[in-house]
N, C-alpha and C. Protein backbone atom coordinates (compact mmCIF):
# COMPACT_ATOMS: atom_id res chain seq x y z
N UNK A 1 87.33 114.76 97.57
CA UNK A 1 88.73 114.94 97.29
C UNK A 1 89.43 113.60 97.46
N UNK A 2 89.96 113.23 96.77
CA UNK A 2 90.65 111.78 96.60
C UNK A 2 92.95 112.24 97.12
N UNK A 3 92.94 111.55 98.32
CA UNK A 3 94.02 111.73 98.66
C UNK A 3 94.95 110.39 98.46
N UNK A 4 96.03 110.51 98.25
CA UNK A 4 96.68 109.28 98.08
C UNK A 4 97.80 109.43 99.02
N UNK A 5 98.08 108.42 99.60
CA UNK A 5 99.39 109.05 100.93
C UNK A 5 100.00 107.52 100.67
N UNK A 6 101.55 108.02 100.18
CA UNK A 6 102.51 107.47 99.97
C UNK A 6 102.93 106.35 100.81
N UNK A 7 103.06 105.13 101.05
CA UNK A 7 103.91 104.75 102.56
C UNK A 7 102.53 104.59 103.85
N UNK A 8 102.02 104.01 102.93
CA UNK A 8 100.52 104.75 103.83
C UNK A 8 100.13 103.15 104.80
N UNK A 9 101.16 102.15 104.96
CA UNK A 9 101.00 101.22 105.42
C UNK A 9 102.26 101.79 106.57
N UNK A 10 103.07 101.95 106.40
CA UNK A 10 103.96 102.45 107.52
C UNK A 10 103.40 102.86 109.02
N UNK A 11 104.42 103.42 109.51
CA UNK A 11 103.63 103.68 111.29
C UNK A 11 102.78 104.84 111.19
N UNK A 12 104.30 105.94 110.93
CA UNK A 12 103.03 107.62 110.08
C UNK A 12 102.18 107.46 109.32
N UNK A 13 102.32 106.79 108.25
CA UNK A 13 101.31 106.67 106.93
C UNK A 13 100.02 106.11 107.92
N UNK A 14 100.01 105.02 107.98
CA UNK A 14 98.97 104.35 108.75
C UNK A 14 98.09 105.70 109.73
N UNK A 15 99.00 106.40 110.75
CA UNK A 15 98.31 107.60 111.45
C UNK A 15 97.30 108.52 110.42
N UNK A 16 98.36 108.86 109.34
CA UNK A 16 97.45 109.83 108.67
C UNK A 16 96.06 109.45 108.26
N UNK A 17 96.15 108.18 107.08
CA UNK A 17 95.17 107.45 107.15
C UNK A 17 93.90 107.22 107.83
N UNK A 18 94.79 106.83 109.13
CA UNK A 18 93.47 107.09 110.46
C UNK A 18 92.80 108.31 110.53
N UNK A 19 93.26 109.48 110.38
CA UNK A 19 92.90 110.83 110.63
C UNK A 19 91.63 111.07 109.34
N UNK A 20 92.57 110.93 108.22
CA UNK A 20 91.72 111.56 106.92
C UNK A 20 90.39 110.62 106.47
N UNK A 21 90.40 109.05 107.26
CA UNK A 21 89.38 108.28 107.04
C UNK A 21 88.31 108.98 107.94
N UNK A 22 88.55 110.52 109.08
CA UNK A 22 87.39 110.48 109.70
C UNK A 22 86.87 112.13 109.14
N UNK A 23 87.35 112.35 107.70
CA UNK A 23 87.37 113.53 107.02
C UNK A 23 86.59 113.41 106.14
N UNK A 24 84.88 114.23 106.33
CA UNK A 24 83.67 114.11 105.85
C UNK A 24 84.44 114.27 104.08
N UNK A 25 83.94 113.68 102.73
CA UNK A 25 84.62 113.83 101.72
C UNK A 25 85.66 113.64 100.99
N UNK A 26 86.72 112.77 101.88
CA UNK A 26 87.65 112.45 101.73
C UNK A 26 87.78 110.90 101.13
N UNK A 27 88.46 110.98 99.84
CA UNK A 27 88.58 109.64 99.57
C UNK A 27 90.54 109.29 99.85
N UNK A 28 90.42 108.23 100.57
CA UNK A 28 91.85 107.91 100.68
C UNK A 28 92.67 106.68 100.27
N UNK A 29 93.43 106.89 99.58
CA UNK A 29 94.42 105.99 98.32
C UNK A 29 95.47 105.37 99.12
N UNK A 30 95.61 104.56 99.95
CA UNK A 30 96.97 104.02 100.41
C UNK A 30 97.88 103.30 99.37
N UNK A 31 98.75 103.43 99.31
CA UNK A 31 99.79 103.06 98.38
C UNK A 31 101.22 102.58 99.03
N UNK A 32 101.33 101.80 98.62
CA UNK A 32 102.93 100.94 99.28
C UNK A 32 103.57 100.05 98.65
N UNK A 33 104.47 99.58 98.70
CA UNK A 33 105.03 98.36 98.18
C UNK A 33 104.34 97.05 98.56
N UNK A 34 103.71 97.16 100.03
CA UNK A 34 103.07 95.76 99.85
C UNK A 34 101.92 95.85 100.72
N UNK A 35 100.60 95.49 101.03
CA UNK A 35 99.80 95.62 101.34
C UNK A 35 99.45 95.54 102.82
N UNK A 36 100.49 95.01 103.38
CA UNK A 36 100.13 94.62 104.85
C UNK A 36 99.27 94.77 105.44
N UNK A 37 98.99 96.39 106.26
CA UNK A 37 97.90 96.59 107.08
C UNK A 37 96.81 97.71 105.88
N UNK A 38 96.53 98.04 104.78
CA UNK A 38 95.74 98.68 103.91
C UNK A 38 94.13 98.19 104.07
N UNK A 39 93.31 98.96 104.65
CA UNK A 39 92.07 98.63 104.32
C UNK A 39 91.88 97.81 103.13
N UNK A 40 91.17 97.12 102.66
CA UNK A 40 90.49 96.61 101.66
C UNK A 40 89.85 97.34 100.22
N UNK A 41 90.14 97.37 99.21
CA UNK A 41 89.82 97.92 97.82
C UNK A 41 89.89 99.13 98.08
N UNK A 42 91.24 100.23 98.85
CA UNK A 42 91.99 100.91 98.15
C UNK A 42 93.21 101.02 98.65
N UNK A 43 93.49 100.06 98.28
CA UNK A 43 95.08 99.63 98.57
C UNK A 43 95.84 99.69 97.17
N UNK A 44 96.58 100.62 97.08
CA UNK A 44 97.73 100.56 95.46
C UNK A 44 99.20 100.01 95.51
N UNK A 45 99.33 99.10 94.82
CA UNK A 45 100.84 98.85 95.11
C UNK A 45 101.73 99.56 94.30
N UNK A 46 102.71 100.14 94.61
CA UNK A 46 103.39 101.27 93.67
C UNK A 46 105.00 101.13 94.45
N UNK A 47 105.23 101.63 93.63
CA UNK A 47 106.95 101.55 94.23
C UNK A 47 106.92 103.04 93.72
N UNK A 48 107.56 103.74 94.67
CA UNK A 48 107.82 105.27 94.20
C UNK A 48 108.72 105.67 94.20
N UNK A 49 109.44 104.80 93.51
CA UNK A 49 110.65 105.64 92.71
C UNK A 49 110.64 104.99 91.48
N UNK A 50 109.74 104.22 90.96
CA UNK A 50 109.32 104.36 89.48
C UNK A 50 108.04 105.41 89.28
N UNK A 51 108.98 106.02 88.20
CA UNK A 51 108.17 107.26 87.96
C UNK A 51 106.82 106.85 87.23
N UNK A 52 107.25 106.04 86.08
CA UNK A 52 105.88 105.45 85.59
C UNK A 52 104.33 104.90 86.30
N UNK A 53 104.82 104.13 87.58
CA UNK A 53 103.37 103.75 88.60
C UNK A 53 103.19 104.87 89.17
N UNK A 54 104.32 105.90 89.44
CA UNK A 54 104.07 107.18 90.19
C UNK A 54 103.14 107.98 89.46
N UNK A 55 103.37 108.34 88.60
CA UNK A 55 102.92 109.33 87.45
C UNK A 55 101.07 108.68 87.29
N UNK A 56 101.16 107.68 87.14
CA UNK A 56 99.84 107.21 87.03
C UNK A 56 98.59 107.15 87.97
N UNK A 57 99.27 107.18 89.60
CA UNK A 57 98.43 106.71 90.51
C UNK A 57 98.42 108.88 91.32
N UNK A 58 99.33 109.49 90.61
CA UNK A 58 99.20 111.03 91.18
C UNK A 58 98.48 111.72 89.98
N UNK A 59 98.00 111.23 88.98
CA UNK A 59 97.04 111.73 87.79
C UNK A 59 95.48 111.65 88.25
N UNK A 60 95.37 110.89 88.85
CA UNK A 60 94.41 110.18 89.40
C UNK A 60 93.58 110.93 90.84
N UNK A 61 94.10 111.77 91.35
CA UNK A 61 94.49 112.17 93.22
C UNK A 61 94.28 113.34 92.93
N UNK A 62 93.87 114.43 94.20
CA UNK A 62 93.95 115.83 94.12
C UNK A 62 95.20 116.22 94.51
N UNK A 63 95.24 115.33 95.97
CA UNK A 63 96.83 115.90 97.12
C UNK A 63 96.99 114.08 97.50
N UNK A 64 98.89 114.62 97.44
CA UNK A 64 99.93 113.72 97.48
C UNK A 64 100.46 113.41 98.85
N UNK A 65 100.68 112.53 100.05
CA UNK A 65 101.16 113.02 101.23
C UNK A 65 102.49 111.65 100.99
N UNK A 66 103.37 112.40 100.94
CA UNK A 66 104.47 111.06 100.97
C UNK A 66 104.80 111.00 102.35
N UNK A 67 104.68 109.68 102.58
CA UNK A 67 105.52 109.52 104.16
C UNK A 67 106.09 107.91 103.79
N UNK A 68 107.15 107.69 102.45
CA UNK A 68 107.64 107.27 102.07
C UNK A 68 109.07 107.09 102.66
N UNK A 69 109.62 106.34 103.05
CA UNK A 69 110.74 106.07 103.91
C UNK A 69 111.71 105.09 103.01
N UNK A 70 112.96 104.63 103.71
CA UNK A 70 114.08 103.78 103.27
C UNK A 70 115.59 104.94 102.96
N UNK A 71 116.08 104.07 101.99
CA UNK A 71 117.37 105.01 102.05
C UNK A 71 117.34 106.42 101.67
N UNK A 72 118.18 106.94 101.64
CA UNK A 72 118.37 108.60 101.70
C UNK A 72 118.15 108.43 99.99
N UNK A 73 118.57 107.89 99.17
CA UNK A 73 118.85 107.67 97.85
C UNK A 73 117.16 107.38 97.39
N UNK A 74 116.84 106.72 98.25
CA UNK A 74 115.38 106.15 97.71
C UNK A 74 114.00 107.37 98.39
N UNK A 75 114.38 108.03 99.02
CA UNK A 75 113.69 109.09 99.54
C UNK A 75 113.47 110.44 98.57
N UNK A 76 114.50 110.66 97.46
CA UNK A 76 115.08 111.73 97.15
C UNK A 76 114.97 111.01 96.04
N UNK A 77 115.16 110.20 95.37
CA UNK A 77 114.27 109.83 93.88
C UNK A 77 112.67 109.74 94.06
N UNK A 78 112.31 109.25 95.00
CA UNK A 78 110.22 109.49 95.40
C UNK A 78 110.16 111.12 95.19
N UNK A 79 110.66 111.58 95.57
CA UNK A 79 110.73 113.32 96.13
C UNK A 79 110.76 113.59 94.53
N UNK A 80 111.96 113.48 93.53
CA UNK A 80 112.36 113.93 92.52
C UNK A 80 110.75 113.20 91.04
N UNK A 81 110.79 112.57 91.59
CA UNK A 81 109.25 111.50 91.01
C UNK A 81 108.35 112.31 91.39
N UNK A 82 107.54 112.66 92.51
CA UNK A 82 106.31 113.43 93.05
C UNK A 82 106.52 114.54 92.02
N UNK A 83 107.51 115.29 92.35
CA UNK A 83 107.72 116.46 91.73
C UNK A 83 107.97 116.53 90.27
N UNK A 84 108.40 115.75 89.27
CA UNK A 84 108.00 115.61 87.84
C UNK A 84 106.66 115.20 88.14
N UNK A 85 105.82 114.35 88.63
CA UNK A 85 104.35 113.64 87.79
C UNK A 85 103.71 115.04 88.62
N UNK A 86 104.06 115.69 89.37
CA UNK A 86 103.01 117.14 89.71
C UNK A 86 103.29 117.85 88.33
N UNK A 87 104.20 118.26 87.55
CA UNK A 87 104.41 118.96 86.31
C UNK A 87 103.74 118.52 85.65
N UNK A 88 103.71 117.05 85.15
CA UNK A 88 103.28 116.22 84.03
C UNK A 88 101.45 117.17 84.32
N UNK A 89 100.98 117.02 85.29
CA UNK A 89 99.36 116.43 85.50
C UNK A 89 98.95 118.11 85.28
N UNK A 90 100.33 119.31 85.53
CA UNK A 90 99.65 120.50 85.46
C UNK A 90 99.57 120.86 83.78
């Protein structure tokens, strides 16, 4: 199962990460704006609130975990993004 978790360089993101890297089958997609702390070759850079890198890198994934942060405005366009590219892919 290929997971991609949103924000996945962040403090939460980073936790989850930790967790699902010790999840027999699990492939895990970190994705962020910039690479900081991302393991090595699967690190995605995406901005998620363009729907277009969104749409592309959740076509790709089984399950989505956003722990995508910043303004209230930029939280709630990621949110409104997840939720069109889940339509698109069904």
């Amino acid at each position: 199962m290929k997971v991609l978790v949103l924000g996945g360089t962040g403090f939460v993101g980073r936790t989850i990460v930790k967790h699902l890297d010790e999840v027999s089958g699990v492939e895990v997609i970190v994705a962020a704006r910039n690479q900081a702390s991302a393991a090595n070759g699967r690190f995605l850079a995406i901005d998620a609130t363009d729907t277009d890198s969104l749409s592309t890198a959740v076509a790709e994934t089984d399950v989505v975990v956003n722990c995508v942060t910043g303004s209230g405005a930029a939280i709630r366009q990621c949110d409104r993004n997840c939720c069109c590219c889940q339509r698109k892919k069904e």
